[in-house]
Protein backbone atom coordinates (compact mmCIF):
# COMPACT_ATOMS: atom_id res chain seq x y z
CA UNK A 1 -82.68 -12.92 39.34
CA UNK A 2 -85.86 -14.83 38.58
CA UNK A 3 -85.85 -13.59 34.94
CA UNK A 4 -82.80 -16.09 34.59
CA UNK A 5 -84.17 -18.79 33.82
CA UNK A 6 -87.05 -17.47 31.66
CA UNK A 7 -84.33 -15.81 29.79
CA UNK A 8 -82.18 -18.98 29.10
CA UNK A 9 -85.19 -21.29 28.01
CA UNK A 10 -85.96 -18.72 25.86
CA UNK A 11 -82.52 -18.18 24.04
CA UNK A 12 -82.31 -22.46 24.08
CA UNK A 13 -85.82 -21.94 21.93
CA UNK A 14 -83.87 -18.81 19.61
CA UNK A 15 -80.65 -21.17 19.23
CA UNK A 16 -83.23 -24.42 17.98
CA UNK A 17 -85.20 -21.82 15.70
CA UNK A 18 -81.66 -20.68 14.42
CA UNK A 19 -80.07 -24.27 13.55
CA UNK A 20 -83.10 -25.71 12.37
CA UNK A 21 -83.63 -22.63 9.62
CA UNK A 22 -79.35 -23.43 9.39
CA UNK A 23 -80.12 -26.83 8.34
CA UNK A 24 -83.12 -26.39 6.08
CA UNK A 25 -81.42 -23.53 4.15
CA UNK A 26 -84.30 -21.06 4.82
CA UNK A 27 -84.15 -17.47 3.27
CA UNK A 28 -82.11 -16.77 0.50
CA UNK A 29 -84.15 -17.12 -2.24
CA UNK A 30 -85.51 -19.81 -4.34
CA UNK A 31 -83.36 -22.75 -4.31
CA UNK A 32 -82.62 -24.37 -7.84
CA UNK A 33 -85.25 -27.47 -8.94
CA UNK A 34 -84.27 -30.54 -7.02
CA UNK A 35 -83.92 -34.30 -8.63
CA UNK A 36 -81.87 -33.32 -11.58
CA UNK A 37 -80.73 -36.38 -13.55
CA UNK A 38 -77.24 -34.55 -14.00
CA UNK A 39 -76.08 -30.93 -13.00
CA UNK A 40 -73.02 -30.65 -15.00
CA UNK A 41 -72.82 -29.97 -18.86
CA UNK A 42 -70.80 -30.06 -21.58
CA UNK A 43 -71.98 -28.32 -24.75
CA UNK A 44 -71.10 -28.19 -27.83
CA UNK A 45 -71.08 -24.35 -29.54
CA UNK A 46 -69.77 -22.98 -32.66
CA UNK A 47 -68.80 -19.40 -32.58
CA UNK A 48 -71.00 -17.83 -34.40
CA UNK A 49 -74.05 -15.59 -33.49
CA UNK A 50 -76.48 -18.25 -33.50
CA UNK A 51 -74.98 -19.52 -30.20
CA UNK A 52 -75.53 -16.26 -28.22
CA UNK A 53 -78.71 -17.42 -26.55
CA UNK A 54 -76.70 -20.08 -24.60
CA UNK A 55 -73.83 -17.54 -23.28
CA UNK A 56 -76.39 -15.17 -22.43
CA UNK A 57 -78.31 -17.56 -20.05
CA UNK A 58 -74.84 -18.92 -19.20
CA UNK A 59 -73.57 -14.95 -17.85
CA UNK A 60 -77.27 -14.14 -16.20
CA UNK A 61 -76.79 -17.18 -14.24
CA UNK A 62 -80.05 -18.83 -15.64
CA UNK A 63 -78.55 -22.32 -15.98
CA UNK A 64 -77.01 -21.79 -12.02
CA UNK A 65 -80.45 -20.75 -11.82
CA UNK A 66 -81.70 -24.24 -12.91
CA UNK A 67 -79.39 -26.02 -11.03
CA UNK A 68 -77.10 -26.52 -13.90
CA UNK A 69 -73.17 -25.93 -14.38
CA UNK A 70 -72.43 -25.52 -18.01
CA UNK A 71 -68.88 -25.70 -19.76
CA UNK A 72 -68.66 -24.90 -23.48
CA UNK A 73 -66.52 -26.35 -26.01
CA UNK A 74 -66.29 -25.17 -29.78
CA UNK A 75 -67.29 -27.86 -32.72
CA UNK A 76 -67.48 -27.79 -36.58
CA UNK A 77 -70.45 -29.98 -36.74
CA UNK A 78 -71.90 -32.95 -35.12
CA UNK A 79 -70.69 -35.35 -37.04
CA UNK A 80 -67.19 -34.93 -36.03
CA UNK A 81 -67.79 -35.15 -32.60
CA UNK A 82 -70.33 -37.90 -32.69
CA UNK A 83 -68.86 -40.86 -31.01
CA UNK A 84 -68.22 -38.25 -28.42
CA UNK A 85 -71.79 -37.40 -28.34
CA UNK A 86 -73.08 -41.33 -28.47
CA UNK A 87 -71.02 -41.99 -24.87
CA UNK A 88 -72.51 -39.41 -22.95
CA UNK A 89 -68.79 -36.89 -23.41
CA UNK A 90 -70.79 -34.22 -24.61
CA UNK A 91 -74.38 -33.48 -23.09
CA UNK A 92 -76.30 -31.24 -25.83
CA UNK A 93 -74.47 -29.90 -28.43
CA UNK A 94 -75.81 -26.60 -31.77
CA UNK A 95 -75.90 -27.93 -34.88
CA UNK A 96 -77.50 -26.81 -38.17
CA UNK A 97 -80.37 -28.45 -38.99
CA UNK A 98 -78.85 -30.01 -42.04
CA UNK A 99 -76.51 -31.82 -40.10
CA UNK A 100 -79.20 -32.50 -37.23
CA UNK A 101 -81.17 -34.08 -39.93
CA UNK A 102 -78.73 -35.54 -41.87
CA UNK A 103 -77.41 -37.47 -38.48
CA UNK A 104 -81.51 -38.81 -38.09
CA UNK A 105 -81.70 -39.31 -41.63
CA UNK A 106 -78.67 -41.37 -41.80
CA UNK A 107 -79.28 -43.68 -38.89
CA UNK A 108 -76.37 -42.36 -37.45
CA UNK A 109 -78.36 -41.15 -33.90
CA UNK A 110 -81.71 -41.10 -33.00
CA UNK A 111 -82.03 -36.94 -32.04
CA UNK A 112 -84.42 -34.55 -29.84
CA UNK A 113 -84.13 -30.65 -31.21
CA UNK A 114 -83.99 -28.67 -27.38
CA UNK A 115 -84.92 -25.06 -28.64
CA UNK A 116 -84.32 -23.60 -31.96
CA UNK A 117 -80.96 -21.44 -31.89
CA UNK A 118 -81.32 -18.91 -35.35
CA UNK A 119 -83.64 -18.44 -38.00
CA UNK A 120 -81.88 -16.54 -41.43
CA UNK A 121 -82.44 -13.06 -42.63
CA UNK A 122 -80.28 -11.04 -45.68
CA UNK A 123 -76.86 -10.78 -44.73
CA UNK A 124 -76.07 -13.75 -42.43
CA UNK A 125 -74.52 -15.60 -44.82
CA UNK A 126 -73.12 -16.02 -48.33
CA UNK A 127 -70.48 -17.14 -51.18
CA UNK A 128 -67.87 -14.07 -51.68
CA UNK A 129 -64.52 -13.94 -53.87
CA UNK A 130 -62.07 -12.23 -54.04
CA UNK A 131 -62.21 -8.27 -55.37
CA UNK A 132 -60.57 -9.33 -58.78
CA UNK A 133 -61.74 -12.47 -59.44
CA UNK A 134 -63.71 -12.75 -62.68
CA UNK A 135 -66.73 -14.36 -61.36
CA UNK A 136 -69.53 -11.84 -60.92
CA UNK A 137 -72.58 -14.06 -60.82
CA UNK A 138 -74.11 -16.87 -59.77
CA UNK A 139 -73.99 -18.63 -62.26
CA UNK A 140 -69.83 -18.05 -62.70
CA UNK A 141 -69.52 -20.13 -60.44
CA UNK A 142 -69.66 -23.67 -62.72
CA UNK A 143 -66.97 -25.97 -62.72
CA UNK A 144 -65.43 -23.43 -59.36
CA UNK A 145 -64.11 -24.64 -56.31
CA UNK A 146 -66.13 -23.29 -53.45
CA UNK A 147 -65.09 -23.64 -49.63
CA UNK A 148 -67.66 -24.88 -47.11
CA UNK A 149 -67.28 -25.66 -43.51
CA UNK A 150 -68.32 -29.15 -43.75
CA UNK A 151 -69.88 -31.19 -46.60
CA UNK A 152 -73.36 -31.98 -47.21
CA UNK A 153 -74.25 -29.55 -44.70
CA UNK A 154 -76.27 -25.87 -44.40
CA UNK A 155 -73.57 -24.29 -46.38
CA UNK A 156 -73.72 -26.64 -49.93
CA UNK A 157 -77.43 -26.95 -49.53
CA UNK A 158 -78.13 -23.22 -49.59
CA UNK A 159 -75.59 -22.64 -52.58
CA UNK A 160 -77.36 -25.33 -54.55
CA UNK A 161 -80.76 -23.56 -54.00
CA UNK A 162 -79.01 -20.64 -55.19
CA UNK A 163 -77.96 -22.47 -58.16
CA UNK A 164 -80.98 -24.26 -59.49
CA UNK A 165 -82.89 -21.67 -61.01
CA UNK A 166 -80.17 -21.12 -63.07
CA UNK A 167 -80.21 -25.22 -64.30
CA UNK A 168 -77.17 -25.60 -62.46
CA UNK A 169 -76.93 -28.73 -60.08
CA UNK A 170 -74.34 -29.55 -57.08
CA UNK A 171 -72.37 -31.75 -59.35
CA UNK A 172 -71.57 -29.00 -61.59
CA UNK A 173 -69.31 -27.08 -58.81
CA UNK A 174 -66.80 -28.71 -56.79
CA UNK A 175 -67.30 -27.92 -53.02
CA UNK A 176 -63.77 -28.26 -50.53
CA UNK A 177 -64.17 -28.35 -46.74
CA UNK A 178 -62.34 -25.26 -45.31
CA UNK A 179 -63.00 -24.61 -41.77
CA UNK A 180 -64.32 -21.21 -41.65
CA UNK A 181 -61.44 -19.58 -39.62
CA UNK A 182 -58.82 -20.53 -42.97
CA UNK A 183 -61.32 -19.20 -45.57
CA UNK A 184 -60.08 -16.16 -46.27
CA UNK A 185 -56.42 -17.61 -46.10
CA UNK A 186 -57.62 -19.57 -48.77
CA UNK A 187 -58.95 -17.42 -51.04
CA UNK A 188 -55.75 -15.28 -51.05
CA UNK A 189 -53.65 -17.94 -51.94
CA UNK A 190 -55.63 -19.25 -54.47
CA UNK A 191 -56.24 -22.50 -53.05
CA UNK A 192 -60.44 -21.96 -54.11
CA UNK A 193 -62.33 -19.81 -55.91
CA UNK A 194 -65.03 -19.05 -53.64
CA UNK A 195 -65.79 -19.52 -50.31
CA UNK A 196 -69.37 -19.76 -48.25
CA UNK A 197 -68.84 -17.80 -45.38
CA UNK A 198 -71.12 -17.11 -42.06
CA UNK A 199 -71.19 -14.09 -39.45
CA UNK A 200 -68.91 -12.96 -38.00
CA UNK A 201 -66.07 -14.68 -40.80
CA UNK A 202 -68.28 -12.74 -43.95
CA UNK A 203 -68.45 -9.18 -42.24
CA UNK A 204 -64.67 -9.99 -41.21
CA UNK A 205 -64.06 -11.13 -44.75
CA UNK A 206 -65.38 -8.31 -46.59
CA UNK A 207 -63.53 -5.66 -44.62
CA UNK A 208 -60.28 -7.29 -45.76
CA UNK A 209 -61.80 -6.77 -48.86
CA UNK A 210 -63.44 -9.72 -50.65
CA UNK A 211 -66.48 -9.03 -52.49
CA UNK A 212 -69.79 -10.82 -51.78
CA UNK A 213 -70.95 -12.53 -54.55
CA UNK A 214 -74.55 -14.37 -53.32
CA UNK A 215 -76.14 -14.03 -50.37
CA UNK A 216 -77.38 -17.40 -49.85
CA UNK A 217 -80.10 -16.35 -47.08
CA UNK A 218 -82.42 -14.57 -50.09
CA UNK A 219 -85.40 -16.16 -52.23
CA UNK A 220 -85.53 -19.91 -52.21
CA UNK A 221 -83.71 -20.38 -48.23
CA UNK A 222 -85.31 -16.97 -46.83
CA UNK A 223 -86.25 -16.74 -43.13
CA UNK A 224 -84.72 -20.78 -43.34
CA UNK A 225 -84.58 -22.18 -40.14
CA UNK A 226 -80.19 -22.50 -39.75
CA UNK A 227 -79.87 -24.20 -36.59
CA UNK A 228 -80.67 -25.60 -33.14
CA UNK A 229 -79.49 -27.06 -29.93
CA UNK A 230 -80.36 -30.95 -29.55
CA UNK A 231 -78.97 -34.38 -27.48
CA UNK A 232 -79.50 -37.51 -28.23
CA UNK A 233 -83.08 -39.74 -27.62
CA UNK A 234 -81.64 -42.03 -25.07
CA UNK A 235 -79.88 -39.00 -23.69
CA UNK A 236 -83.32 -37.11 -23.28
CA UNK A 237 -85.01 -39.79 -22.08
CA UNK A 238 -82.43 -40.82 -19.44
CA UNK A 239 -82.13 -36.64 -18.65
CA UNK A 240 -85.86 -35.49 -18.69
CA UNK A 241 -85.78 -33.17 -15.57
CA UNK A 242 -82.16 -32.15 -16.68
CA UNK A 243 -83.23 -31.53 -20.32
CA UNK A 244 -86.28 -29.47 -19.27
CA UNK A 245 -83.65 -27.44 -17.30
CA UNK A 246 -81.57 -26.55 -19.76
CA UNK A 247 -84.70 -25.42 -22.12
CA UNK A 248 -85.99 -22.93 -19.36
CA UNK A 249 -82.57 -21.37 -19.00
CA UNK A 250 -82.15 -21.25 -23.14
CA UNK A 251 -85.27 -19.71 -23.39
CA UNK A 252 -84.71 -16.88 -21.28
CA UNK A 253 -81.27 -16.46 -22.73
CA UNK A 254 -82.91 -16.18 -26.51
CA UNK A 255 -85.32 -14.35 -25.52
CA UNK A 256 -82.94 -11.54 -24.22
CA UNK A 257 -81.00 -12.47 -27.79
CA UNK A 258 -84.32 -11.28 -29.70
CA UNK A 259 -84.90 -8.61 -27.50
CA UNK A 260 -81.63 -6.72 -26.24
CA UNK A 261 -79.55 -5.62 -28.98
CA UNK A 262 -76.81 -3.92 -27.19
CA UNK A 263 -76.67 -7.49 -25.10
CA UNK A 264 -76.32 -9.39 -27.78
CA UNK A 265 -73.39 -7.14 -29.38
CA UNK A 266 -71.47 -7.28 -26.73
CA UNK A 267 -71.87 -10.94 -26.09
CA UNK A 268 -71.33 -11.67 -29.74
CA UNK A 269 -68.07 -10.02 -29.54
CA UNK A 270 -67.13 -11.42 -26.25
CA UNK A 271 -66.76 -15.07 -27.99
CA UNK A 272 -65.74 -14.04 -31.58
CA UNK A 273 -63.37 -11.67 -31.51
CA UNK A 274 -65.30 -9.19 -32.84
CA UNK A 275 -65.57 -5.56 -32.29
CA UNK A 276 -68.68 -4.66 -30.42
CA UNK A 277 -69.35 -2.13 -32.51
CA UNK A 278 -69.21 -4.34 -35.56
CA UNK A 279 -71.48 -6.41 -34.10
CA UNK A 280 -73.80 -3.40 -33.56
CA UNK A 281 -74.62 -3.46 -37.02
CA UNK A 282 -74.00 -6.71 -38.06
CA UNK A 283 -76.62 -8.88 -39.75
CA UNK A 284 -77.73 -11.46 -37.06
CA UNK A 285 -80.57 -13.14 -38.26
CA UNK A 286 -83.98 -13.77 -35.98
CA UNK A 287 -83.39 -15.92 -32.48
CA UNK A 288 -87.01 -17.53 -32.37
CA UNK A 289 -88.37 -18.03 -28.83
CA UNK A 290 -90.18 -21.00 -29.66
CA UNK A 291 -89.81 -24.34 -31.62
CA UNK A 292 -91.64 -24.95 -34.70
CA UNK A 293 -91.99 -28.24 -36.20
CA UNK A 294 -93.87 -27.29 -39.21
CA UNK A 295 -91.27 -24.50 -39.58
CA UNK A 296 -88.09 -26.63 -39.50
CA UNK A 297 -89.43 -29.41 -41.84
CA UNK A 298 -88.67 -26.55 -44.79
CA UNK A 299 -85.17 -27.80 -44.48
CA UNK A 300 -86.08 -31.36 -44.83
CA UNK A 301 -87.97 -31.30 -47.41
CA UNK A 302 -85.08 -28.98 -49.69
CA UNK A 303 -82.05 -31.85 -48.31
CA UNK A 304 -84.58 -34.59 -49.83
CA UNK A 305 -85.03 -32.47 -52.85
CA UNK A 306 -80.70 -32.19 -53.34
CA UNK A 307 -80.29 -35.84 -52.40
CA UNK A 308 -78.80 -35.65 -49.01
CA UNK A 309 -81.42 -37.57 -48.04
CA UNK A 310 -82.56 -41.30 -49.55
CA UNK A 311 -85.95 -41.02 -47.34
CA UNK A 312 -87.84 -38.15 -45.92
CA UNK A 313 -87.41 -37.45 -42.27
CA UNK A 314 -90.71 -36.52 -40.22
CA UNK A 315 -89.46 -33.38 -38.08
CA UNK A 316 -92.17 -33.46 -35.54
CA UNK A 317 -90.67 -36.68 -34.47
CA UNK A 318 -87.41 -34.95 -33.69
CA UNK A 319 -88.83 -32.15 -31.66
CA UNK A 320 -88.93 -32.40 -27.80
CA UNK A 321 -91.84 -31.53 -25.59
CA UNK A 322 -90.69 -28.35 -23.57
CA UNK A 323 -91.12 -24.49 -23.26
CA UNK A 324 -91.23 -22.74 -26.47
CA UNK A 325 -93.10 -25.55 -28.06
């Protein structure tokens, strides 16, 4: 037939059309950004609410989104993990902003803030006791033994701006570090008299029947900025498409935290163990979807007030440029 050969050029043209869109990956949508410094992450979380905005952009597939795999690993605080954080082990890691401040303060790391992870509101956070004990205010608690997660940190620093306008100082109560998972283990054996406890550990607390004594999110530490996701300068600056990556995918993630309250219960309780219909009504505190120098320097100025820190640290030179700035 003379159509033959017309028919076989054209199928050779089809077959080049085919392997070329083959080999260029044309048509399934858009293709994560290209040039990333590094594609794989480990990040440091603690499991409280405050880290929701990561697992939610981690399940939506925002970070795969950005070109980025992301593995998660629990932490107390920064500072334990820090040599791990100067090699390069761990990529960007939540901290509060005490400790994030404390570790710039101190020399210790030179630090970028990524995003801001929680701002405080009533009910986050507080000191409780237990049901008999004899303390019944704030000011009960002189010369007491109060359990923190870590010292010099978010949790002491609230207490003592609890304490002051009663004339009491820091020195004047004697604060133990008690991860927040043996707390309440703690208290019932006596070993201190009080205990500063965070969500989900105070709602958990209270329904085995400790009493709550101060909420420490209330007058003087109010809407207080708690905490934040950061890596180090060198890391940034070594990172800075990779960084940028990770702060598009966050933001989407927190901004579904602030927005989707059934998504954020159920994510919540997905990584702490608790009920999702606890987390329905428990206190979360605001996720901000942007990052607020003038906002976070609150907490710097109250750590140089309490002594945690011998000079005053500029936040604005923490901060790095990025979406939600």
């Amino acid at each position: 037939m003379e159509s033959g050969p017309a028919l076989r050029a054209w199928l050779a043209v089809l077959g080049t059309i085919l392997v070329t869109a083959a080999c260029t990956g044309v048509a399934t949508g858009p293709a994560p950004p290209s040039g990333l410094e590094k594609t794989s992450l480990l990040i440091g979380i603690s499991p409280t609410p405050s880290s929701a905005g990561v697992f939610i952009a981690d399940r939506k597939g925002f970070f795969k989104e950005e070109g980025l795999t992301v593995t998660m690993e629990t932490i107390q605080a920064p500072q334990a993990v820090m040599p791990r954080i100067l090699n390069g082990d761990i990529d960007v890691f939540k901290g509060s902003y005490v400790s994030l401040i404390n570790v710039q303060g101190s020399g210790t790391a030179r630090l970028k803030i990524l995003y801001d992870a929680l701002q405080a509101s009533p009910g986050i956070a507080g000191v409780v006791v237990p049901q008999d004990s004899e303390l019944q205010k704030a000011q009960d608690l002189k010369d007491k033994t109060i359990a923190v997660n870590s010292l010099n940190n978010l949790g002491t620093m609230s207490v003592s701006a609890h304490l002051k306008p009663y004339g009491l100082t820091p020195e004047q109560v004697k604060f133990v570090v008690v991860d927040f998972q043996s707390q309440l283990v703690a208290l019932k054996n006596k070993q201190v008299d009080a205990a500063w406890m965070v969500e989900p550990f105070l709602s958990s607390a209270q329904n085995a029947g400790v009493r709550l004594l101060l909420d420490t999110n209330t007058g003087p530490t109010d809407k207080l900025p708690i905490d934040g996701w950061a890596a180090t300068e060198d890391w940034v600056r070594r990172h800075p498409k990779t960084a940028a990556a990770f702060q598009r995918a966050l933001a989407k993630g927190q901004a579904l935290a602030a927005s989707d309250r059934v998504l954020l219960a159920e994510t919540v309780a997905s990584y702490t163990q608790t009920p999702k219909e606890a987390a329905m009504t428990m206190a979360m505190g605001t996720f901000p979807t942007s990052l607020n120098a003038t906002r976070i320097q609150r907490v710097s100025d109250l750590m140089f007030e309490f002594g945690y820190l011998k000079n005053e640290v500029d936040v604005a030179s923490m901060v790095a440029a990025g979406p939600g700035r």
